[in-house]
Protein backbone atom coordinates (compact mmCIF):
# COMPACT_ATOMS: atom_id res chain seq x y z
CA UNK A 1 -25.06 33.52 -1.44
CA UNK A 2 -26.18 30.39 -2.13
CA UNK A 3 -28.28 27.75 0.09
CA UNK A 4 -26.88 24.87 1.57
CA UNK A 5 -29.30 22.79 -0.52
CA UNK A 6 -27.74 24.26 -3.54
CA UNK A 7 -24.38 23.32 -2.38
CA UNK A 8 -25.14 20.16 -1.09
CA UNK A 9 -27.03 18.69 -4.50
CA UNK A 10 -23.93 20.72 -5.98
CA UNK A 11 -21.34 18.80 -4.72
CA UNK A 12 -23.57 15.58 -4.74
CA UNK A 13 -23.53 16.42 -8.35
CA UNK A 14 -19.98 16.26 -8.99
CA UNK A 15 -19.15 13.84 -6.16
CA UNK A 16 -21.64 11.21 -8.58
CA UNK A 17 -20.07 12.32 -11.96
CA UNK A 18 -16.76 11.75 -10.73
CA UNK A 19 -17.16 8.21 -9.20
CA UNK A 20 -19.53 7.76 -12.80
CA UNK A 21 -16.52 8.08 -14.68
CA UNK A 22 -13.98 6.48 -12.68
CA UNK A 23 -16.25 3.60 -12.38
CA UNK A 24 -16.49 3.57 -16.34
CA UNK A 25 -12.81 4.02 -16.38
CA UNK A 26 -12.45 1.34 -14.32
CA UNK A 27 -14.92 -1.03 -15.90
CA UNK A 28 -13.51 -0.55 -19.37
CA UNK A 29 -10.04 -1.17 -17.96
CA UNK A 30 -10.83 -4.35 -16.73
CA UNK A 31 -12.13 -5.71 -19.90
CA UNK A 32 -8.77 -4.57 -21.84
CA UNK A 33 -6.80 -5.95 -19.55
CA UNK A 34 -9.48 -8.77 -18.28
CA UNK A 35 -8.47 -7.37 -14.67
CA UNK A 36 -11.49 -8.70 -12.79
CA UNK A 37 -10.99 -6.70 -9.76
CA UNK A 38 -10.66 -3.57 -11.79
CA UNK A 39 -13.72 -4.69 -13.40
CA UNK A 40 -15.96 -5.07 -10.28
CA UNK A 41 -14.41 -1.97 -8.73
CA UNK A 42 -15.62 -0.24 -11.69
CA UNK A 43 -19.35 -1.95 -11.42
CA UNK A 44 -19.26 -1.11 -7.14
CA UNK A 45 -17.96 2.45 -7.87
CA UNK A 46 -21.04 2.66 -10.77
CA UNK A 47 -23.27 1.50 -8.28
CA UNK A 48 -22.16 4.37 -5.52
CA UNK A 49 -22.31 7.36 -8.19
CA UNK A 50 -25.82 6.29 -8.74
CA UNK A 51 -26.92 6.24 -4.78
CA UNK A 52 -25.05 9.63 -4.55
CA UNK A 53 -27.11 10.98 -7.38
CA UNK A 54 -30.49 9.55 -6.34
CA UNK A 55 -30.03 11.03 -2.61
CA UNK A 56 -29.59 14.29 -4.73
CA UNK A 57 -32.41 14.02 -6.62
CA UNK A 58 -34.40 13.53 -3.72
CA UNK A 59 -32.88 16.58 -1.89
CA UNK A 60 -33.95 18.49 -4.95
CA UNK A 61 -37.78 16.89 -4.01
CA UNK A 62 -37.65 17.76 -0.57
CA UNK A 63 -37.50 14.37 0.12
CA UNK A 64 -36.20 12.76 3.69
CA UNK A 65 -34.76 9.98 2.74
CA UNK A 66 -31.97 12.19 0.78
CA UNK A 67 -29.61 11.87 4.11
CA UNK A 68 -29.44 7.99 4.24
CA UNK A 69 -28.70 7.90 0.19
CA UNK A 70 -26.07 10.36 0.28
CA UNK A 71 -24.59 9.20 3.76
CA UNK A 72 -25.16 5.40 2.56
CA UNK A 73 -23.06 6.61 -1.06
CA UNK A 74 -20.30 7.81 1.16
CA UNK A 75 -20.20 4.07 3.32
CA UNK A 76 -20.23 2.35 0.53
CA UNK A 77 -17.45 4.16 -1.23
CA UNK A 78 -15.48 3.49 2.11
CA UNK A 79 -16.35 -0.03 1.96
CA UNK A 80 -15.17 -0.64 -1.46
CA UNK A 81 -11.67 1.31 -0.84
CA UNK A 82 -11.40 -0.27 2.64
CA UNK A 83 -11.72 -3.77 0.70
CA UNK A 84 -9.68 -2.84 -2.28
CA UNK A 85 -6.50 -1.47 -0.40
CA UNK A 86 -7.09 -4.34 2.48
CA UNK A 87 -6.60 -6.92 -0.23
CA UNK A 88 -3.87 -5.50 -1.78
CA UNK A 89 -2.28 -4.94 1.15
CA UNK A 90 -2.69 -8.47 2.62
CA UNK A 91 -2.01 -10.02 -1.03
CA UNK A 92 0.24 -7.74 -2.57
CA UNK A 93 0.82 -8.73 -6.22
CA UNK A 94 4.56 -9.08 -7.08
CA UNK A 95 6.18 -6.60 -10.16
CA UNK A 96 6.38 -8.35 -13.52
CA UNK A 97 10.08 -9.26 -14.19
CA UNK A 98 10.37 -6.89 -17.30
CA UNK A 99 9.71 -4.17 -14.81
CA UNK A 100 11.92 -4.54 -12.27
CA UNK A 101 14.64 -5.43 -15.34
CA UNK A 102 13.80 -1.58 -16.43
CA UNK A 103 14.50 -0.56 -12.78
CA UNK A 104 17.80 -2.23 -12.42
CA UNK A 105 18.77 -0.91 -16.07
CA UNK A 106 17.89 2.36 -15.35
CA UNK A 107 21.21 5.06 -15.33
CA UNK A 108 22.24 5.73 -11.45
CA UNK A 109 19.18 3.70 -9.58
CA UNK A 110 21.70 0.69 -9.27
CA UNK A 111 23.98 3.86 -7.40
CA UNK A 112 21.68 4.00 -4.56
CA UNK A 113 22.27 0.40 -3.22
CA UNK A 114 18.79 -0.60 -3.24
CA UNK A 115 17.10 -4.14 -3.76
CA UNK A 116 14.13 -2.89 -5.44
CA UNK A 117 12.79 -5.98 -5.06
CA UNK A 118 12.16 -5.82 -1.42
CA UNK A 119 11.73 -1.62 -1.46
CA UNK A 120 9.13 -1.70 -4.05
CA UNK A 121 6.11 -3.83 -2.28
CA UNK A 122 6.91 -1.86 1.00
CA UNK A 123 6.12 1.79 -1.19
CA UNK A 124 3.00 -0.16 -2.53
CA UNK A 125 1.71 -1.13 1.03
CA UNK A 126 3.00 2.50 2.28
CA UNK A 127 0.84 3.74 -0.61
CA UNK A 128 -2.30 1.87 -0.18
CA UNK A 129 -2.07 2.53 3.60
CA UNK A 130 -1.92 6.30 3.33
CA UNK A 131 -4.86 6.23 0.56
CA UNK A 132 -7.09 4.40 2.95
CA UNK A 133 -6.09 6.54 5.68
CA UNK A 134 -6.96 9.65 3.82
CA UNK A 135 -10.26 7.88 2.85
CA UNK A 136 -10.91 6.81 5.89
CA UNK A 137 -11.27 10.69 6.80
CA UNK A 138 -12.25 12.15 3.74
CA UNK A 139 -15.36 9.73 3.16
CA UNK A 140 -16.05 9.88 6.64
CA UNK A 141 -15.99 13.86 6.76
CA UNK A 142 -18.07 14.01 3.86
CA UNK A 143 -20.87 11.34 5.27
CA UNK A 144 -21.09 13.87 8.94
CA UNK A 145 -21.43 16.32 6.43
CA UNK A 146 -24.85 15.21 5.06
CA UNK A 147 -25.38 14.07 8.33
CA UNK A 148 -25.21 17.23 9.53
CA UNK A 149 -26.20 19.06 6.61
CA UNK A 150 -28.95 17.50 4.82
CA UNK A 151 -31.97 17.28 7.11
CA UNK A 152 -31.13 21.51 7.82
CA UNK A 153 -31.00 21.76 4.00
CA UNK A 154 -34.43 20.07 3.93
CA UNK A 155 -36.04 23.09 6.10
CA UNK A 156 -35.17 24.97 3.09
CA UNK A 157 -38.01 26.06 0.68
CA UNK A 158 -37.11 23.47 -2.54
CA UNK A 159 -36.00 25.53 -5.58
CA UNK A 160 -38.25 26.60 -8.22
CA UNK A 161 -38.90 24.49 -11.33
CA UNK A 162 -37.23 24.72 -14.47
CA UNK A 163 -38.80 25.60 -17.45
């Protein structure tokens, strides 16, 4: 079985790829479509996966400060989606005319009576409220969780080198 500082700089691992490459994602997005909010997104997000990999690397030292740099990677990511969806939700952006032509051209969406004009910012605001809902737990869950976790992980004898 493993030990919960093996799972811990496990999922820190793949916690910091992942937010790595959404950040790039996000960055190189920006620049195609020179979406400056995508583009600092991207940078913030960049920024996170690196704290999240440093507290992991100093888990893997034995080092105490690995709880505030994986707890502090988890804040931050909740800062940067409570700012992003708060925006949006406060200054929704309105759908590009060719769009909402497709949507009223589509066969049998005129049939359900809808002004899609009016439906389709409440499903964005619906949408951004749920994700930073689920957020608001998920980051939070996973910040007790080295809170919790980490300094008992630390009592752990550090793993052997490699090589």
């Amino acid at each position: 079985m493993p030990s919960l500082r093996s799972k811990i700089t496990r999922l820190a691992f793949f916690d910091g790829v992942g937010l790595v490459l959404m950040g790039v994602l996000s960055v190189s997005v920006g620049i195609l479509w020179r979406d400056w909010t995508g583009f600092l997104v991207g940078v913030s997000l960049t920024i996170v996966a690196g704290a999240e990999l440093h507290g992991r690397r100093l888990l893997l030292s034995s080092n105490k400060r690995a709880t505030l740099w994986l707890m502090g990677s988890q804040g931050g990511l909740l800062v940067i989606i409570i700012s992003y969806c708060g925006w949006n939700l406060l200054h929704p952006s309105a759908l590009p005319e060719p769009v909402l032509e497709k949507l009223r051209n589509f066969p049998g969406i005129n049939d359900l009576g809808m002004d899609w004009e009016l439906v389709l910012p409440r499903l964005s605001k619906l949408v951004y409220a749920v994700f930073l809902a689920v957020s608001l737990l998920y980051q939070g869950g996973m910040a007790s969780f080295y809170w919790r976790n980490t300094p008992r992980a630390l009592l752990e004898p550090p793993p052997p080198p490699l090589g």
